[in-house]
Structure formats: structure tokens, C-alpha cells
Protein backbone atom coordinates (compact mmCIF):
# COMPACT_ATOMS: atom_id res chain seq x y z
CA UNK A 1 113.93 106.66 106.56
CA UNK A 2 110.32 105.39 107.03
CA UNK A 3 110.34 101.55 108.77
CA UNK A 4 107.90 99.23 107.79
CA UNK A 5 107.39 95.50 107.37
CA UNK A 6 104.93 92.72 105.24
CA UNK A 7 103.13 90.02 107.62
CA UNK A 8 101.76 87.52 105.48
CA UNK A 9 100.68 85.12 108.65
CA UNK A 10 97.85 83.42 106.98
CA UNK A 11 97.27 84.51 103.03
CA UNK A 12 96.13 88.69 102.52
CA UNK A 13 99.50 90.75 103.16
CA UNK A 14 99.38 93.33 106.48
CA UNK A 15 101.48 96.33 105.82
CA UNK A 16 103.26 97.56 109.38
CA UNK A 17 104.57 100.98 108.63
CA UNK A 18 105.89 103.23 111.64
CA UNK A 19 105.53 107.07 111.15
CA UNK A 20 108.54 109.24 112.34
CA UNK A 21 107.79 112.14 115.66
CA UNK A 22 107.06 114.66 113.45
CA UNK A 23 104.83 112.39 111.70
CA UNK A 24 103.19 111.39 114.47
CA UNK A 25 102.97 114.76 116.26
CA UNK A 26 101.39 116.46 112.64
CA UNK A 27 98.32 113.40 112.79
CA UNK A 28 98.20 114.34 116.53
CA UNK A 29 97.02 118.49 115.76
CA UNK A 30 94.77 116.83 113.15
CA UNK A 31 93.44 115.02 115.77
CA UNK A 32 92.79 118.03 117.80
CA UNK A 33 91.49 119.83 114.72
CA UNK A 34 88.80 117.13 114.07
CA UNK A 35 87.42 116.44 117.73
CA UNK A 36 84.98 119.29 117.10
CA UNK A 37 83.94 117.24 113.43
CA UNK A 38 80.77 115.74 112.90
CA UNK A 39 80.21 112.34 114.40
CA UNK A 40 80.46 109.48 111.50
CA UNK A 41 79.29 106.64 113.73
CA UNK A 42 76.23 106.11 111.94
CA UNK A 43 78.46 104.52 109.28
CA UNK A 44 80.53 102.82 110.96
CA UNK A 45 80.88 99.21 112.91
CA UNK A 46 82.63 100.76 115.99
CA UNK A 47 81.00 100.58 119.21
CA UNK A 48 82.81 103.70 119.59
CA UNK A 49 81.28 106.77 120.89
CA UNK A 50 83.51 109.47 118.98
CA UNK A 51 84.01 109.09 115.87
CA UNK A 52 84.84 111.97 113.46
CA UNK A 53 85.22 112.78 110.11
CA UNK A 54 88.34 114.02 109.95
CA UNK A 55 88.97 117.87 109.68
CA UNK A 56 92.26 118.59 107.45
CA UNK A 57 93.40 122.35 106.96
CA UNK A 58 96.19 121.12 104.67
CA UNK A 59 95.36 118.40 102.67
CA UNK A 60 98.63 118.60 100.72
CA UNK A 61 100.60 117.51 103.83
CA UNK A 62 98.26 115.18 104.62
CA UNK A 63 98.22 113.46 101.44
CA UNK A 64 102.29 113.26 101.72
CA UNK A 65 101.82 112.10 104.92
CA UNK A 66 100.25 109.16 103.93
CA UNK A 67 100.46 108.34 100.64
CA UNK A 68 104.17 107.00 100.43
CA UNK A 69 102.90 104.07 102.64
CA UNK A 70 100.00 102.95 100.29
CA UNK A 71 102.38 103.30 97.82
CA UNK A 72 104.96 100.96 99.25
CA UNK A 73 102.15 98.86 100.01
CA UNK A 74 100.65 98.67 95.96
CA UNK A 75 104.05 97.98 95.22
CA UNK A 76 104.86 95.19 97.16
CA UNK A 77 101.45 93.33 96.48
CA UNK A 78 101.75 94.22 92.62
CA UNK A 79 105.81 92.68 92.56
CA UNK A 80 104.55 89.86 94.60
CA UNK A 81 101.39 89.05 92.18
CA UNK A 82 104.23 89.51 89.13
CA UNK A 83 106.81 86.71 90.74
CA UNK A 84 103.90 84.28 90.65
CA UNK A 85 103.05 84.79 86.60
CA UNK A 86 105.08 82.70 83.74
CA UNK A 87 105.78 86.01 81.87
CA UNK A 88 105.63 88.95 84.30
CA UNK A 89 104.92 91.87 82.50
CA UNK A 90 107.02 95.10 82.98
CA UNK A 91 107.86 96.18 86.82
CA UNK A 92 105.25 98.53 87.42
CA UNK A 93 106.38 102.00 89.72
CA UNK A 94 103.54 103.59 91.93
CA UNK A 95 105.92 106.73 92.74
CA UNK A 96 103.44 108.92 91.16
CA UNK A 97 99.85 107.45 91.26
CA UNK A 98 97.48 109.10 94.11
CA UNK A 99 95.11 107.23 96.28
CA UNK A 100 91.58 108.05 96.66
CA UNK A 101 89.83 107.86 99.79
CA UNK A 102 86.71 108.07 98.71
CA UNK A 103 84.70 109.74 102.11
CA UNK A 104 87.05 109.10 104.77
CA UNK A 105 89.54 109.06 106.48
CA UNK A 106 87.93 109.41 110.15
CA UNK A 107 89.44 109.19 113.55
CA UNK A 108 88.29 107.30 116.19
CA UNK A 109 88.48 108.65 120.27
CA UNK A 110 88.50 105.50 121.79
CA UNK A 111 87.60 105.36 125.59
CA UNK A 112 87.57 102.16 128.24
CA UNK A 113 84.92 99.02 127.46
CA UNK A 114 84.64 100.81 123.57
CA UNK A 115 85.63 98.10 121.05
CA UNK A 116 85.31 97.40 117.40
CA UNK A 117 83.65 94.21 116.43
CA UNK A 118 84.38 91.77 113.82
CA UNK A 119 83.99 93.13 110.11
CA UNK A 120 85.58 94.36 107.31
CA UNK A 121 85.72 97.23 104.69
CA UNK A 122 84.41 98.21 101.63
CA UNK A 123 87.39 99.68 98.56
CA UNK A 124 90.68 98.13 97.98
CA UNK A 125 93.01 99.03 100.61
CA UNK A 126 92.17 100.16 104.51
CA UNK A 127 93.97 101.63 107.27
CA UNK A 128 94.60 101.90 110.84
CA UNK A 129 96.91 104.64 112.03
CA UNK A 130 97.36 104.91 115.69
CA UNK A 131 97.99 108.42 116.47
CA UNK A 132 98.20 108.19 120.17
CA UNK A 133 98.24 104.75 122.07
CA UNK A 134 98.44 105.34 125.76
CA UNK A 135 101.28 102.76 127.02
CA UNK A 136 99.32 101.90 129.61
CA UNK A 137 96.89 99.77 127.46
CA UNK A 138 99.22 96.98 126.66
CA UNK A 139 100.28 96.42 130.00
CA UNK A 140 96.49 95.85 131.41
CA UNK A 141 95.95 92.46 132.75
CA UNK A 142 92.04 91.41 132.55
CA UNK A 143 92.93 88.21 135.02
CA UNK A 144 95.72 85.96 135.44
CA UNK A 145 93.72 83.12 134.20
CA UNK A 146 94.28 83.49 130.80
CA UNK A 147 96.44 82.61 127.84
CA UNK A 148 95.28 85.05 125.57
CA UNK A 149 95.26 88.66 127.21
CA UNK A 150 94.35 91.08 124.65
CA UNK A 151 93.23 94.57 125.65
CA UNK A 152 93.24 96.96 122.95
CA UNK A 153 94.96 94.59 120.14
CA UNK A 154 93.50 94.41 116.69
CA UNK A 155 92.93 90.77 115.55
CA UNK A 156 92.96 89.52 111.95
CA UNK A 157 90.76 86.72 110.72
CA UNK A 158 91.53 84.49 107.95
CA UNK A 159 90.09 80.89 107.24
CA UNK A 160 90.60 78.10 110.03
CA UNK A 161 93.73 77.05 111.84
CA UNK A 162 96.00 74.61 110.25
CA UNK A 163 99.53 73.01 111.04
CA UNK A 164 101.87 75.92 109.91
CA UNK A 165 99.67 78.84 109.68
CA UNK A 166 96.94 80.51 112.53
CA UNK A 167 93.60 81.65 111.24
CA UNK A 168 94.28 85.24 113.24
CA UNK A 169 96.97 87.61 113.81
CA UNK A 170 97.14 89.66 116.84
CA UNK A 171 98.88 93.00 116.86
CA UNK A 172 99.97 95.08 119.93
CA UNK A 173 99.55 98.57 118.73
CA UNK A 174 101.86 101.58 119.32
CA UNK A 175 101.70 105.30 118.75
CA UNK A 176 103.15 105.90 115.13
CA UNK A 177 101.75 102.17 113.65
CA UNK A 178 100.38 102.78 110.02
CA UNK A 179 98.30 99.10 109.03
CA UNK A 180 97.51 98.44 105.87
CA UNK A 181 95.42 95.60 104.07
CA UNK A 182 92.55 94.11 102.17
CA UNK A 183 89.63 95.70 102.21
CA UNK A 184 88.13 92.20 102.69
CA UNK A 185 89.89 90.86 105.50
CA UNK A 186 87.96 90.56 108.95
CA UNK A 187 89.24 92.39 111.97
CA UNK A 188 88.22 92.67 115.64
CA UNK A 189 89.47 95.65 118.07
CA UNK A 190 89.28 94.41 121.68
CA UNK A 191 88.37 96.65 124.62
CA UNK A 192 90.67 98.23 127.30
CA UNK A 193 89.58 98.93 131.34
CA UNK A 194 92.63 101.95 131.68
CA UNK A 195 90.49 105.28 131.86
CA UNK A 196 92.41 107.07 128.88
CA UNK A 197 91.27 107.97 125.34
CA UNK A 198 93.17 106.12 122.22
CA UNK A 199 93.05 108.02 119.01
CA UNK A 200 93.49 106.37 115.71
CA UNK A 201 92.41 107.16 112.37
CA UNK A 202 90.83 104.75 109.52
CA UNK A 203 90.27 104.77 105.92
CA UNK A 204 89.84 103.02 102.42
CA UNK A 205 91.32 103.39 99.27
CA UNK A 206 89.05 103.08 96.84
CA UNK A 207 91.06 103.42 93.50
CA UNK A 208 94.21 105.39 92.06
CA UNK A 209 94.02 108.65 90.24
């Protein structure tokens, strides 16, 4: 049974979807399979060093891979946009409709001091899917004299704080996360010190076929 969960902290809805092992261990030879790919950085915001366009050898799993996800997702924002209108209009099913990723996805090889700065995307939908997140990230403490300790979390930014609702959202990655949101909404990845390599892969949906 795939997991997953809405955040709405702030306005644009966050998907949180959690891939299964053999999920997770499929993305993980793709991984492998695309660390030889050309670099993509050009294109990209990432202060990353590696970063691939990603090499599939069978797109067919991959698509059913991912595809349920942004499907769940479509659904819940279209349901959600319905409850809000004086005559909703019949429920709409996505159980069939394909996404279109225009030129991605990619995977980024993320190393120590490599971070992602603020921005956001261009399409409908994007994506983070953390294919391997070292555990050792989470538990790195940059100095004691903090409140806000962040290495290698993904931060959301929406409008200002107000009583009731933050203007960011902080997530603790994992190996096996699947994020999904607006195109639109700003993002920051903070850096890690721990000498290991986090892979994760990114994309945008740019319309249904």
C-alpha cells in the first residue's frame, strides 16, 4: 500500500509520498545507470556538481513507478478546488491520464558544502525523490548555538509569517520520500559537512497526455 500525506502549512499543498524497498532499490540502479549521463547543471539552480540527466532502460517501469503519486497528487488538489465551488462539477478520476515531463527528470549526486539555493520551477507540478539519504545527514550538528539546525533539509517559502501559519516549512528528508508541489513555490536545499554523496532525483510535469 503506498503511504503518503498532504501538508498544507501555509497555502500551495506538499505531497509526502514514501516509496516501498523495491521502489526505492529500482530508483537506486537508475541511479547507477545515469552517473555516467551527461551533466545538466547548466540548467539548473543547484550548486551541485553532478547533476545528470537521467538514463532509463525501461521507461515503462519507470513511468509506473512514478506516476501513481502525481496522480494521487492531481486528485487531491482537483477534489479540494471542487469542495470550494457552489456547483462542483462531476468528480473527476486521474487513474488513466499520463504525466509529461517535458526534459527531465534528472538526479542530483549531492556531496558535503553542495546546496540548492532559493528558486522555483517552471510546469505544473515538481518533484523531489530522495533515492538514497545517508542517515548520517540529519543527525549533523553545525554548533550548539542554534535553534534552527538544518543540514540537508529542504525549506519551503510562502508569503510572511503570521499568527497561525509560518511562511516556511522545513522537511527532514529520508530515503524513499517522493515531494510533490507547485511549480511556483520557492524552495531552498541546505548544505551538509558528513563526507557522503545524497542522491535524489527532480522533475516537472508539464501537462497530461
Amino acid at each position: 500500500i503506498m503511504s503518503h500525506k498532504f501538508i498544507r502549512p501555509f497555502g500551495p499543498t506538499i505531497y509526502h509520498g514514501v516509496l516501498d524497498k523495491d521502489e526505492v532499490w529500482y530508483l537506486q540502479q537508475v541511479a547507477q545507470d545515469t552517473k555516467e549521463g551527461q551533466n545538466v547543471g547548466h540548467d539548473l539552480a543547484g550548486n551541485i556538481k553532478d547533476q545528470k540527466g537521467i538514463v532509463v532502460k525501461d521507461m515503462e517501469k519507470f513511468t509506473n513507478t512514478i506516476q501513481p503519486h502525481i496522480r494521487k497528487y492531481m486528485k487531491f488538489e482537483s477534489d479540494r478546488f471542487d469542495s470550494h465551488l457552489l456547483t462542483p462539477g462531476e468528480e473527476k478520476s486521474f487513474d488513466n491520464v499520463n504525466f509529461n515531463l517535458g526534459t527531465g527528470p534528472w538526479i542530483n549526486y549531492q556531496i558535503k558544502d553542495e546546496f540548492n539555493p532559493m528558486h522555483s520551477h517552471s510546469g505544473m507540478i515538481s518533484a523531489v525523490v530522495y533515492i538514497d539519504v545517508p542517515e548520517v545527514i540529519a543527525n549533523e550538528e553545525y554548533t550548539k548555538d542554534t535553534n534552527m539546525n538544518c543540514p540537508g533539509q529542504i525549506e519551503f517559502l510562502y508569503g510572511p509569517d503570521v499568527v497561525g501559519a509560518n511562511g516556511t516549512h522545513k522537511i527532514i528528508p529520508k530515503t524513499g520520500d517522493f515531494l510533490l508541489f507547485h511549480a511556483g513555490l520557492k524552495h531552498t536545499v541546505y548544505p551538509f559537512k558528513s563526507d557522503v554523496t545524497r542522491t535524489s532525483m527532480s522533475f516537472n510535469v508539464m501537462g497530461m497526455e
